[in-house]
C-alpha atoms as a PDB file:
ATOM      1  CA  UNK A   1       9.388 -21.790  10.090  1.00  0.00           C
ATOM      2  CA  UNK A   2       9.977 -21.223  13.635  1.00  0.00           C
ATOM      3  CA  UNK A   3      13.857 -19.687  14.166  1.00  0.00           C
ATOM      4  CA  UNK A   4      16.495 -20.415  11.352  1.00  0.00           C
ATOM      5  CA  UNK A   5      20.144 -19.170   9.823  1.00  0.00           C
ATOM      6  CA  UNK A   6      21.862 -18.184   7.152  1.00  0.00           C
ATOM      7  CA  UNK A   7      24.875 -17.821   5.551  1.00  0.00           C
ATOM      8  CA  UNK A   8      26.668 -15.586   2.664  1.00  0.00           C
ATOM      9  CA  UNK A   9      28.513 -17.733   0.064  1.00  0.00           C
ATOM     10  CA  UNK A  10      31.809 -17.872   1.529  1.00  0.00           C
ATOM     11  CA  UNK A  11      29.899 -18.534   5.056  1.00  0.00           C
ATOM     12  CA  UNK A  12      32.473 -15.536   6.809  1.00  0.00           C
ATOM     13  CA  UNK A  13      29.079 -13.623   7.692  1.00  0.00           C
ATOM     14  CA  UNK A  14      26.247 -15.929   9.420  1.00  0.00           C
ATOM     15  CA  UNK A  15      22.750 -14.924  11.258  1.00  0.00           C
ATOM     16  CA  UNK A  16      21.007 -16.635  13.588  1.00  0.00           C
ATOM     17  CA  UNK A  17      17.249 -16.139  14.772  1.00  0.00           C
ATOM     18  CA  UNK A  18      14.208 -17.894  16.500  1.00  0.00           C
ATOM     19  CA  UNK A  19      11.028 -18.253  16.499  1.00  0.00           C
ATOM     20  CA  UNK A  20       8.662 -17.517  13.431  1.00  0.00           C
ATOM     21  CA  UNK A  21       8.946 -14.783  11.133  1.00  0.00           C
ATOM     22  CA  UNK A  22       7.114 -11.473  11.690  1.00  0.00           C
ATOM     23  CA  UNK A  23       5.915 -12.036   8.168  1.00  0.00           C
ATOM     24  CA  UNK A  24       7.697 -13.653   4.219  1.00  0.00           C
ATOM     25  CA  UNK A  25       6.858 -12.356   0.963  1.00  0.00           C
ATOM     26  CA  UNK A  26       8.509 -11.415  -2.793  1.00  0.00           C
ATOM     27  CA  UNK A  27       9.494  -7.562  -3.073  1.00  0.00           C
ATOM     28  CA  UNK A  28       9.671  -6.254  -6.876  1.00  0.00           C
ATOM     29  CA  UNK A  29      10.916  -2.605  -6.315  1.00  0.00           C
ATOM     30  CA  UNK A  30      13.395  -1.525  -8.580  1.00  0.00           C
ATOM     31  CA  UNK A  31      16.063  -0.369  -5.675  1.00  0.00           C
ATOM     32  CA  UNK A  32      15.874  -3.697  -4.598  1.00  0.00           C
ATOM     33  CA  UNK A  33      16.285  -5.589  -8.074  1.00  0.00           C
ATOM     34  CA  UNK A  34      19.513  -3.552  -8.133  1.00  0.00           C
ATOM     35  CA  UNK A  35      20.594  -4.175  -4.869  1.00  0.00           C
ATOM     36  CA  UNK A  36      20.583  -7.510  -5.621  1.00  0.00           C
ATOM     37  CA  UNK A  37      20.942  -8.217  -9.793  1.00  0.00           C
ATOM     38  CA  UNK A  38      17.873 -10.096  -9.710  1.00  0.00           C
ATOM     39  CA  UNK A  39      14.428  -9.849 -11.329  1.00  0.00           C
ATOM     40  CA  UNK A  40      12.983  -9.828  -7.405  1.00  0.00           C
ATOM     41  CA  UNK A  41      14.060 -10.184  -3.892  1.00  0.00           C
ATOM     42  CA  UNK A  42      12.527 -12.432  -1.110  1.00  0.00           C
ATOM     43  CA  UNK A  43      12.408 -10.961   1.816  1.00  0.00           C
ATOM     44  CA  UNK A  44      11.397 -12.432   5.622  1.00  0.00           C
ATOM     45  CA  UNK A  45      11.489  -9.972   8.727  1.00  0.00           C
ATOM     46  CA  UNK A  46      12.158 -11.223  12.121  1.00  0.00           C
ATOM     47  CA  UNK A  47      12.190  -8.514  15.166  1.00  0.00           C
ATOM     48  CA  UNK A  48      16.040  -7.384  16.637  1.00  0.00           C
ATOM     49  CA  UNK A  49      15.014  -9.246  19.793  1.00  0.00           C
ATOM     50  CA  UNK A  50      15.694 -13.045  18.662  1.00  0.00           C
ATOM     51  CA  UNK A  51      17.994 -11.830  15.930  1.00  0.00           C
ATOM     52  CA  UNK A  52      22.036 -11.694  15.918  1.00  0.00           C
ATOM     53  CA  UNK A  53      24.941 -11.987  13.408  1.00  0.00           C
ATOM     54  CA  UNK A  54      27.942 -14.905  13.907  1.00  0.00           C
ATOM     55  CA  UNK A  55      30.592 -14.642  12.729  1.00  0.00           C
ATOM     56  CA  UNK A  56      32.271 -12.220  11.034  1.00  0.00           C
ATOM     57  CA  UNK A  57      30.596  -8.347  11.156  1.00  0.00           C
ATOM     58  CA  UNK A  58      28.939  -7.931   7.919  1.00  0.00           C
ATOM     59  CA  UNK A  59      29.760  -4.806   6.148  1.00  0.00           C
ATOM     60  CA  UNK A  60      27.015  -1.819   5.856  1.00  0.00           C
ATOM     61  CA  UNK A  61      26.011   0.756   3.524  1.00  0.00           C
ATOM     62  CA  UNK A  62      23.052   3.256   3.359  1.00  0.00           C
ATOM     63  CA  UNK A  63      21.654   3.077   0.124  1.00  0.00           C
ATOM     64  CA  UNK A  64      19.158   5.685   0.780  1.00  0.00           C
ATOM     65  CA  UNK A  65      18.493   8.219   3.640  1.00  0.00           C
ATOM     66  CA  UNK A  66      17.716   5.929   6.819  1.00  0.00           C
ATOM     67  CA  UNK A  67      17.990   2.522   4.459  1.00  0.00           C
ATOM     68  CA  UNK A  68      21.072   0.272   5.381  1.00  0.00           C
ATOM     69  CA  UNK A  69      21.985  -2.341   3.321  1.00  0.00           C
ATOM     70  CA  UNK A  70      24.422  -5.453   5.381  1.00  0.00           C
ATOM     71  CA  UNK A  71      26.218  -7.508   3.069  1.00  0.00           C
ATOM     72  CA  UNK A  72      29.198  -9.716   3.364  1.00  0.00           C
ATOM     73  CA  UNK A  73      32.724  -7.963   2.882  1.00  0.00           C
ATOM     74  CA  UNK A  74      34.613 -10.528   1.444  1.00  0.00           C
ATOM     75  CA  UNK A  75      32.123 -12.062  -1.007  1.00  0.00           C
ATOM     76  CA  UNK A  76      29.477  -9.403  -1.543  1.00  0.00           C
ATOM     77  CA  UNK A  77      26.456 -11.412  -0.718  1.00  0.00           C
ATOM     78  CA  UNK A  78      23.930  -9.381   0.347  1.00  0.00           C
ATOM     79  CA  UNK A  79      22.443 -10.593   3.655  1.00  0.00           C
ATOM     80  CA  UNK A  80      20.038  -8.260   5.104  1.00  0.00           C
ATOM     81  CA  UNK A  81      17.938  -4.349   4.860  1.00  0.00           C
ATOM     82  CA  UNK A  82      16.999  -2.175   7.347  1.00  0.00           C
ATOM     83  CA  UNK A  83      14.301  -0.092   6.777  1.00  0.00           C
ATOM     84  CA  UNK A  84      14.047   3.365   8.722  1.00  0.00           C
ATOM     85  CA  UNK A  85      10.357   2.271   9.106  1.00  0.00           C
ATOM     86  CA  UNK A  86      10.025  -0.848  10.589  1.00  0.00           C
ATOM     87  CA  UNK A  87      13.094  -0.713  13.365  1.00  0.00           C
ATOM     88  CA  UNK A  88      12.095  -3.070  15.267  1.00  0.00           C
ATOM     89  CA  UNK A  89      12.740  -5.568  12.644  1.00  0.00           C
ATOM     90  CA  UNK A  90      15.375  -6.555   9.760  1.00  0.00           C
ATOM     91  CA  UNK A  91      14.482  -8.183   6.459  1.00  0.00           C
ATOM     92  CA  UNK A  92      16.691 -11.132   5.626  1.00  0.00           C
ATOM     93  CA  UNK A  93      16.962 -12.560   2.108  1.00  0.00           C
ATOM     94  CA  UNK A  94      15.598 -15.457   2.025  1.00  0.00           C
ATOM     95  CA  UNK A  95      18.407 -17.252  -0.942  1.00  0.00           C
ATOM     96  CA  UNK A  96      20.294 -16.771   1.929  1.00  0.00           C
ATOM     97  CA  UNK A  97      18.693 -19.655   4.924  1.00  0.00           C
ATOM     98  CA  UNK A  98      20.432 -22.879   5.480  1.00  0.00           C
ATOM     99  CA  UNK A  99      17.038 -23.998   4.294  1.00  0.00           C
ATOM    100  CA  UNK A 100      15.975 -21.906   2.306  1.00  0.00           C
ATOM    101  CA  UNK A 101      13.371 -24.479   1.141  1.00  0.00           C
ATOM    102  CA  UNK A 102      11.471 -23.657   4.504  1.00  0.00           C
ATOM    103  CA  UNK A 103      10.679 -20.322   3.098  1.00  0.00           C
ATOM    104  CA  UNK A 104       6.893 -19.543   2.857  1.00  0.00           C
ATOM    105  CA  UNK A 105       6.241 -16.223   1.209  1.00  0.00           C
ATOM    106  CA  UNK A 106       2.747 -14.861   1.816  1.00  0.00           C
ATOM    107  CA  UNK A 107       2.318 -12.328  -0.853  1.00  0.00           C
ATOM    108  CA  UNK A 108       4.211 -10.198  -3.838  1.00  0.00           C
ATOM    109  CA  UNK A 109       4.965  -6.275  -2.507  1.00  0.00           C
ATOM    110  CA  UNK A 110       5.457  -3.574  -5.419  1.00  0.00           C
ATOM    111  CA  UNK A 111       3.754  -5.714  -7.720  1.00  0.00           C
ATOM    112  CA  UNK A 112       3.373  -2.652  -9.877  1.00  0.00           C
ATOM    113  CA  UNK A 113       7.148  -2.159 -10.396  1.00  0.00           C
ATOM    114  CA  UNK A 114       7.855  -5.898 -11.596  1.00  0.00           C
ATOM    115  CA  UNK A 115       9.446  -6.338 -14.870  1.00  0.00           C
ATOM    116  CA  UNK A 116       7.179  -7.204 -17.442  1.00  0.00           C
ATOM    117  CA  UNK A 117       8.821 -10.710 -18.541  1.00  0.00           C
ATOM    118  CA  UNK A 118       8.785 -12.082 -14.636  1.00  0.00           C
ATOM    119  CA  UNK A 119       5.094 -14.418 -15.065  1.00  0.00           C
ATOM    120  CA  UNK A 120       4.092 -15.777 -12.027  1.00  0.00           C
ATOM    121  CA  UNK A 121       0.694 -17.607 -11.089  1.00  0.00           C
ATOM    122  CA  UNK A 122       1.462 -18.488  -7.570  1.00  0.00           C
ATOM    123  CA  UNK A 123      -2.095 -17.244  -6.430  1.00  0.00           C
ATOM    124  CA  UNK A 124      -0.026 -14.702  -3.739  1.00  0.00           C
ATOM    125  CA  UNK A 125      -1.688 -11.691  -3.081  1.00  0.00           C
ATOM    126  CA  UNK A 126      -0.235  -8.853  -4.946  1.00  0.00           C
ATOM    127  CA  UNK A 127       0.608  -5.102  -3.007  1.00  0.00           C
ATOM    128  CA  UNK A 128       0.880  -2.458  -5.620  1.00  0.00           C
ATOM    129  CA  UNK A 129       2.708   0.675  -3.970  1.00  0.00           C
ATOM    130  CA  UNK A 130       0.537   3.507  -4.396  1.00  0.00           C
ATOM    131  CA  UNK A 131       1.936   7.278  -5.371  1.00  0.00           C
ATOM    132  CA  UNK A 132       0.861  10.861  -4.163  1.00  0.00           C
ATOM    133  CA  UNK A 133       0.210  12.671  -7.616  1.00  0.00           C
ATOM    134  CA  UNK A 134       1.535  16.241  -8.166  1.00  0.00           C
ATOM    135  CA  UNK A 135      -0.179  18.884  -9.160  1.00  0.00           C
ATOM    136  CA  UNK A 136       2.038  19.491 -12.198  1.00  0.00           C
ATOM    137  CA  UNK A 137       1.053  16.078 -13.632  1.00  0.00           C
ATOM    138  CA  UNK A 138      -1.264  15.718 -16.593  1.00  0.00           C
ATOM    139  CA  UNK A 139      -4.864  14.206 -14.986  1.00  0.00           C
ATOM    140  CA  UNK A 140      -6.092  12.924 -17.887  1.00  0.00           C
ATOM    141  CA  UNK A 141      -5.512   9.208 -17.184  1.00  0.00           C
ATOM    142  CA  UNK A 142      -6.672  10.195 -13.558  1.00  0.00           C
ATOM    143  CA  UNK A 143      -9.857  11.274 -15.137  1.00  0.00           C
ATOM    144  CA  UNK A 144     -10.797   9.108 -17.429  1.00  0.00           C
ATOM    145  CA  UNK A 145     -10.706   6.085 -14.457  1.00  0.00           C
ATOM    146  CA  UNK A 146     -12.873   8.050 -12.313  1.00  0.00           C
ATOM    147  CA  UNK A 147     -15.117   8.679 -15.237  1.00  0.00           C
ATOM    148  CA  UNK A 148     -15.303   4.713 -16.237  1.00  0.00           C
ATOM    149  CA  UNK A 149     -15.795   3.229 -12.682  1.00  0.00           C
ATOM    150  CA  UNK A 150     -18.383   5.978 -11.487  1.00  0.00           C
ATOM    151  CA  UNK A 151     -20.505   4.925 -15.268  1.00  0.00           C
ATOM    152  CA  UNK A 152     -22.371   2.640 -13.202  1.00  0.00           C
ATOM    153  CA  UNK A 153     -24.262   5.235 -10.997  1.00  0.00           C
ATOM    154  CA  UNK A 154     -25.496   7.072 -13.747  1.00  0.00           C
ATOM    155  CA  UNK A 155     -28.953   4.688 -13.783  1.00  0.00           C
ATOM    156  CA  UNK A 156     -28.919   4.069  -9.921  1.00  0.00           C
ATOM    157  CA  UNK A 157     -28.460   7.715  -8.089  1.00  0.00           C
ATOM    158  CA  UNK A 158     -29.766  10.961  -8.642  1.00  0.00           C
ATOM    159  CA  UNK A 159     -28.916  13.549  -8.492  1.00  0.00           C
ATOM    160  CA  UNK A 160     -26.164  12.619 -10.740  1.00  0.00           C
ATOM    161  CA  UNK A 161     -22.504  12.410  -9.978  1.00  0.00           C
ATOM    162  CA  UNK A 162     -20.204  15.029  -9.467  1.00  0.00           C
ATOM    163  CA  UNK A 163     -17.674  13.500 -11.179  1.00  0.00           C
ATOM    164  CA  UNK A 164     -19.403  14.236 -14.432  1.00  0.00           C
ATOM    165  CA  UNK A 165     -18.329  18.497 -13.434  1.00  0.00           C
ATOM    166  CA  UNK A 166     -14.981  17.074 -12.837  1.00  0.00           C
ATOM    167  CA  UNK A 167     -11.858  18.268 -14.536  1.00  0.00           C
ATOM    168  CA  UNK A 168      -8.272  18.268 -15.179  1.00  0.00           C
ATOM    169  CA  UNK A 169      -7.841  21.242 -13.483  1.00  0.00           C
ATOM    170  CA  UNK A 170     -10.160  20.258 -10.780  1.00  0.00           C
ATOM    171  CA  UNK A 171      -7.841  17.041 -10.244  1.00  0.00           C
ATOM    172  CA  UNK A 172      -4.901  19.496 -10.034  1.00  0.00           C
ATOM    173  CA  UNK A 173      -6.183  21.765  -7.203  1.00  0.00           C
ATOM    174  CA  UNK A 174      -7.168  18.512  -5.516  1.00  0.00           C
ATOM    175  CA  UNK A 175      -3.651  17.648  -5.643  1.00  0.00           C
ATOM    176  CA  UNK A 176      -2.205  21.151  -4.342  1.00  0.00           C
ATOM    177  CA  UNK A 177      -4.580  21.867  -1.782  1.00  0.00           C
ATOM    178  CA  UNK A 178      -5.385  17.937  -0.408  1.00  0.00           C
ATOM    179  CA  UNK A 179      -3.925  14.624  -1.951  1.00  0.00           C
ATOM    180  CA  UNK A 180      -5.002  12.687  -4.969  1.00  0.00           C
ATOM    181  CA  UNK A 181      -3.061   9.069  -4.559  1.00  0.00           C
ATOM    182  CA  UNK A 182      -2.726   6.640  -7.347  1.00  0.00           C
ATOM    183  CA  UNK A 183      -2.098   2.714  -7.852  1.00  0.00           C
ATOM    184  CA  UNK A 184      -0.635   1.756 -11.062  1.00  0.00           C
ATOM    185  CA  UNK A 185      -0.106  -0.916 -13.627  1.00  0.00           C
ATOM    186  CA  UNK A 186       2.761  -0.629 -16.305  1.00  0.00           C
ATOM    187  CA  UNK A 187       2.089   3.243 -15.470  1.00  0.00           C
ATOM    188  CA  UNK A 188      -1.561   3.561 -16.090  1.00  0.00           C
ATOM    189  CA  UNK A 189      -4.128   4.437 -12.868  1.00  0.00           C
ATOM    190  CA  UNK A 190      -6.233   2.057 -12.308  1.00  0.00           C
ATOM    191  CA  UNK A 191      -7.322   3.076  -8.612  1.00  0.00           C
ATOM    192  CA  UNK A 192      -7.493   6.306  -7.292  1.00  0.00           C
ATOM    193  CA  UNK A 193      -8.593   8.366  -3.847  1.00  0.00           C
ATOM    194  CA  UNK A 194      -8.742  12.127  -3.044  1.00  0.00           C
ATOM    195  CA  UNK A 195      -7.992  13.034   0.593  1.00  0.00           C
ATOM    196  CA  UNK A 196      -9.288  16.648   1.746  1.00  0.00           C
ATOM    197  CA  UNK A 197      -8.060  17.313   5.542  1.00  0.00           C
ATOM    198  CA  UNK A 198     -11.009  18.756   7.459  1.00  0.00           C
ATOM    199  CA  UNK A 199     -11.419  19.942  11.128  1.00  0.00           C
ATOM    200  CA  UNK A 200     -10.694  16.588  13.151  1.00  0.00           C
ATOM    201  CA  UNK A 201     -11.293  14.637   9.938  1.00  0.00           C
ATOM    202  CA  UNK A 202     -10.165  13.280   6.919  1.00  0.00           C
ATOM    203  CA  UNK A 203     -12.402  13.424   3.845  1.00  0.00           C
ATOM    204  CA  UNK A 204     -12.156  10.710   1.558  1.00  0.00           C
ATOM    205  CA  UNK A 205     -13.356  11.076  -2.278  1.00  0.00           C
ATOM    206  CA  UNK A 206     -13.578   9.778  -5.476  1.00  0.00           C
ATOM    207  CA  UNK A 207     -12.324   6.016  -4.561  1.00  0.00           C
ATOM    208  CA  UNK A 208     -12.222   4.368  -7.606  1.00  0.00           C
ATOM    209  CA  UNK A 209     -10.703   1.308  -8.992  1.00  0.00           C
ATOM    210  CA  UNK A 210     -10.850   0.464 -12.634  1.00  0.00           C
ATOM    211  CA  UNK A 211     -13.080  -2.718 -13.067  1.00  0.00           C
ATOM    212  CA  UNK A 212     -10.513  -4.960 -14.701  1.00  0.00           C
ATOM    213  CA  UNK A 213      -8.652  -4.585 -11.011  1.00  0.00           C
ATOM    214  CA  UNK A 214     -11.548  -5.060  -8.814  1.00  0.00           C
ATOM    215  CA  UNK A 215     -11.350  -7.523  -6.098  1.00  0.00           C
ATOM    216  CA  UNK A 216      -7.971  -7.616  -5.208  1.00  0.00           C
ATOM    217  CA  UNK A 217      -8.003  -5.424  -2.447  1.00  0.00           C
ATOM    218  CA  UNK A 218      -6.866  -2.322  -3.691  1.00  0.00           C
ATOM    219  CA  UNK A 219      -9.777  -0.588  -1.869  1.00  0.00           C
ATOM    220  CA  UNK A 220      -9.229  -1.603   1.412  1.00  0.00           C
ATOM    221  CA  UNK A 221      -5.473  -0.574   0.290  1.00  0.00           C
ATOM    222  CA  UNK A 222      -6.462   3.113  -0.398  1.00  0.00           C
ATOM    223  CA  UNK A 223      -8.235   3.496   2.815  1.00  0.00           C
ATOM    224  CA  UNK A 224      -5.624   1.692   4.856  1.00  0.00           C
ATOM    225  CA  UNK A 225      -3.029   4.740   3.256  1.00  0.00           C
ATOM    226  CA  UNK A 226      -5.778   6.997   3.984  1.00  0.00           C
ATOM    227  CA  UNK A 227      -5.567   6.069   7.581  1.00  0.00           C
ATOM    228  CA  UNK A 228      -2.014   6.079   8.021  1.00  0.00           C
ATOM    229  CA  UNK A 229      -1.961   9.828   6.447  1.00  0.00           C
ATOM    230  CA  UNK A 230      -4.443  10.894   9.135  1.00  0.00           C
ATOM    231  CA  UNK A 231      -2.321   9.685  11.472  1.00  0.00           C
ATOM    232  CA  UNK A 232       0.482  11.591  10.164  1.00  0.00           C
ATOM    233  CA  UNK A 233      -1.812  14.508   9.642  1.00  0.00           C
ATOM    234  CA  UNK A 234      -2.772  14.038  13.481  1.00  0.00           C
ATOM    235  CA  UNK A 235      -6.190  13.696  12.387  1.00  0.00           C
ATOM    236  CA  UNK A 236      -8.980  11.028  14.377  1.00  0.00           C
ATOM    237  CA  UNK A 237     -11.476  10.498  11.884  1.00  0.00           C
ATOM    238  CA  UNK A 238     -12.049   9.107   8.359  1.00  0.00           C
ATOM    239  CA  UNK A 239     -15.099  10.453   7.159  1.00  0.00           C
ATOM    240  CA  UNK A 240     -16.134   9.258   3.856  1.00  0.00           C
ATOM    241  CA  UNK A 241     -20.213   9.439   1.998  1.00  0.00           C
ATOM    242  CA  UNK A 242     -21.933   6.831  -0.060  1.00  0.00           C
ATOM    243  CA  UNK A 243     -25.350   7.279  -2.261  1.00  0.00           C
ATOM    244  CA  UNK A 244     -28.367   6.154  -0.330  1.00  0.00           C
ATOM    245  CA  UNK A 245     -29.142   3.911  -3.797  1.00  0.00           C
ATOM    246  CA  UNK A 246     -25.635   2.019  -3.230  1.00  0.00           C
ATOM    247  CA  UNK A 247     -25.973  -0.083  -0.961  1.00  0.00           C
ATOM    248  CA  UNK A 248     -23.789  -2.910  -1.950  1.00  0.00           C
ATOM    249  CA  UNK A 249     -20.707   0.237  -1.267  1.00  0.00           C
ATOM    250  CA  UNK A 250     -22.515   0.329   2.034  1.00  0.00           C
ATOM    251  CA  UNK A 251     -21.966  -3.083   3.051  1.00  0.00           C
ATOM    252  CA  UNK A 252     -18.039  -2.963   1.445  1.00  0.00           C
ATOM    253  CA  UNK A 253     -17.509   0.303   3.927  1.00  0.00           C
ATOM    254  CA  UNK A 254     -19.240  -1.228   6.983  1.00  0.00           C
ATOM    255  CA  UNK A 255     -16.627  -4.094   6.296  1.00  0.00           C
ATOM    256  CA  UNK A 256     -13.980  -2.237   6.837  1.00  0.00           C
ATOM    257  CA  UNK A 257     -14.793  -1.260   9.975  1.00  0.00           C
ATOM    258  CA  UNK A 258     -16.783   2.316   8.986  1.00  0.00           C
ATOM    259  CA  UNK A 259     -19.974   3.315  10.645  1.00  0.00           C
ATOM    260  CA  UNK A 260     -22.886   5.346   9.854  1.00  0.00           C
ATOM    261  CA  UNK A 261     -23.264   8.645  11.200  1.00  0.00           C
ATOM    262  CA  UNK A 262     -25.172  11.340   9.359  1.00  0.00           C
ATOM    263  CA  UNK A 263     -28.302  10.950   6.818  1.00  0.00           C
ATOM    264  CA  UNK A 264     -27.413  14.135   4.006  1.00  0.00           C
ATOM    265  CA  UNK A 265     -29.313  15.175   1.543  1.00  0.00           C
ATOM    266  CA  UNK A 266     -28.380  17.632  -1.460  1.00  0.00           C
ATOM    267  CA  UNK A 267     -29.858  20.691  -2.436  1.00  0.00           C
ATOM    268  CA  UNK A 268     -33.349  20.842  -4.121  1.00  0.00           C
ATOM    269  CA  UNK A 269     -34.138  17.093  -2.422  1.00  0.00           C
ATOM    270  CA  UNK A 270     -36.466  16.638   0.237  1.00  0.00           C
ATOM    271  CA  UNK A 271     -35.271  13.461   0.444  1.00  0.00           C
ATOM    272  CA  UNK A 272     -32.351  11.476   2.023  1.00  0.00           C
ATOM    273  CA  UNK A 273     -30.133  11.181  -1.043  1.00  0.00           C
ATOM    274  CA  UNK A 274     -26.673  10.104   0.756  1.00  0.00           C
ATOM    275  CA  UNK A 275     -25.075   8.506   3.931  1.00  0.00           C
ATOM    276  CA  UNK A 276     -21.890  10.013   5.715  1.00  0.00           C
ATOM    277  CA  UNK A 277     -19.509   6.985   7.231  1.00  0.00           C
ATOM    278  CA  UNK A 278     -17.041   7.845   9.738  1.00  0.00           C
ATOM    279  CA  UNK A 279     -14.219   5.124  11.255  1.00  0.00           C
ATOM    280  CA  UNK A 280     -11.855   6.678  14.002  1.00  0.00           C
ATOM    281  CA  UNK A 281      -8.149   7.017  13.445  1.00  0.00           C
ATOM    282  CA  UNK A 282      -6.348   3.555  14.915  1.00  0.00           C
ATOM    283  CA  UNK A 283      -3.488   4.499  17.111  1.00  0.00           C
ATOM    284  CA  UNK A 284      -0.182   3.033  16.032  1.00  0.00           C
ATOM    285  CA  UNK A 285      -0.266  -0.638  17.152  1.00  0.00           C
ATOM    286  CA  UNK A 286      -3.771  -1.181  18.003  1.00  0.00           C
ATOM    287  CA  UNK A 287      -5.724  -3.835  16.895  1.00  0.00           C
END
């Protein structure tokens, strides 16, 4: 698709915009399902620039704080979001396009809040939202996934893991005094990652994704929040450390663009028994 328009149903509001979209996928929040009475919402973005409205002004409303919703005012189509995020661009609805056939959606967002009836097998790539987890919440689940993905190391590394010393409560203070993030699915964890600010840095622990989930990117999710909260944190560094036995999690972190820095060992070894990883912070736009 390179440029397009649109109309509402009674074709008072139009939009006009050109060249390609910024990016076209399915969103499945639940503000959006609302917004729109429909089990999901496709969405394309295109930037302000090569954007304008024809026609007549389409009416506004701010569904949440910073989160404008256009829509037509004499038929009630809805025609477009704003997010407070992403100014530079507006999301049009796809159902909308006088083609709407030349739509090419790229991937499902908020794939964890879809209704549990909507079955699709497109093959898209699907963006759970993760979710910062208080420290008033019960761990358990939390637990028990770190627990089941970290079995593995018990006959590779010693010393053994620390997450067999972990505990609910542990969880909790990780949660009031640094982050503990979660993804779900029908509102069970099945990734997780602690994030402990440090001087300069920030400390990432206990990544792990429940094996029924692997491959789908959810890793490279965790540390991609991980870098935008050092960023907000106005912290350079991700600093992260693998077992010296794991090498296969060595490879997956030097893939993402981490390098090694430090040889550690812990206490009682005279040997190297882990490997520190550090990636600097990307600045806003880079890359």
């Amino acid at each position: 698709m390179n440029g397009g328009s649109g109309r509402c149903l009674c074709a008072a509001v139009r939009f006009a915009f050109e060249g390609a979209p910024n990016w076209q996928g399915h969103c499945h929040c639940e503000s959006c399902r609302r917004a729109t009475a429909s089990p999901f919402t496709s969405f394309l973005g295109v930037g302000h620039a090569g954007f304008r409205w024809l026609g007549a002004a389409p009416a506004r409303r701010e569904s949440s704080p910073g989160v404008w919703r256009f829509y037509c005012g004499a038929c009630g189509t809805p025609m477009a979001y704003q997010s407070p995020v992403r100014t530079q661009e507006i999301d049009l609805y796809a159902a909308t396009l006088d083609d709407p056939a030349a739509f090419r959606p790229a991937f499902h967002a908020h794939w964890n809040e879809r209704l549990p009836w909507v079955e699709l097998a497109d093959g898209l790539p699907r963006h759970r939202t993760p979710r910062r987890l208080s420290p008033d919440e019960d761990a358990g689940a939390v637990l028990a996934l770190i627990r089941r993905s970290f079995a593995f190391m018990d006959a590779r590394i010693d010393p053994p893991s620390s997450m067999h010393r972990l505990t609910t409560e542990a969880i909790a203070r990780q949660a009031r005094d640094g982050e503990v993030w979660v993804i779900e699915e029908t509102g069970a964890p099945v990734a997780c990652v602690f994030l402990t600010p440090k001087p300069g840095r920030l400390y990432i622990g206990k990544l792990a994704v429940d094996e029924a989930f692997r491959r789908q990117g959810l890793s490279r999710q965790l540390v991609a929040l991980a870098e935008d909260r050092a960023r907000a944190l106005g912290l350079g560094l991700l600093e992260l450390e693998v077992r010296i036995e794991l090498t296969e999690n060595h490879r997956m972190f030097e893939g993402m663009g981490f390098a090694r820095s430090a040889e550690t060992s812990h206490e009682g070894y005279d040997r190297i028994t882990g490997i520190t990883f550090t990636r600097p912070v990307a600045r806003p736009g880079a890359g």
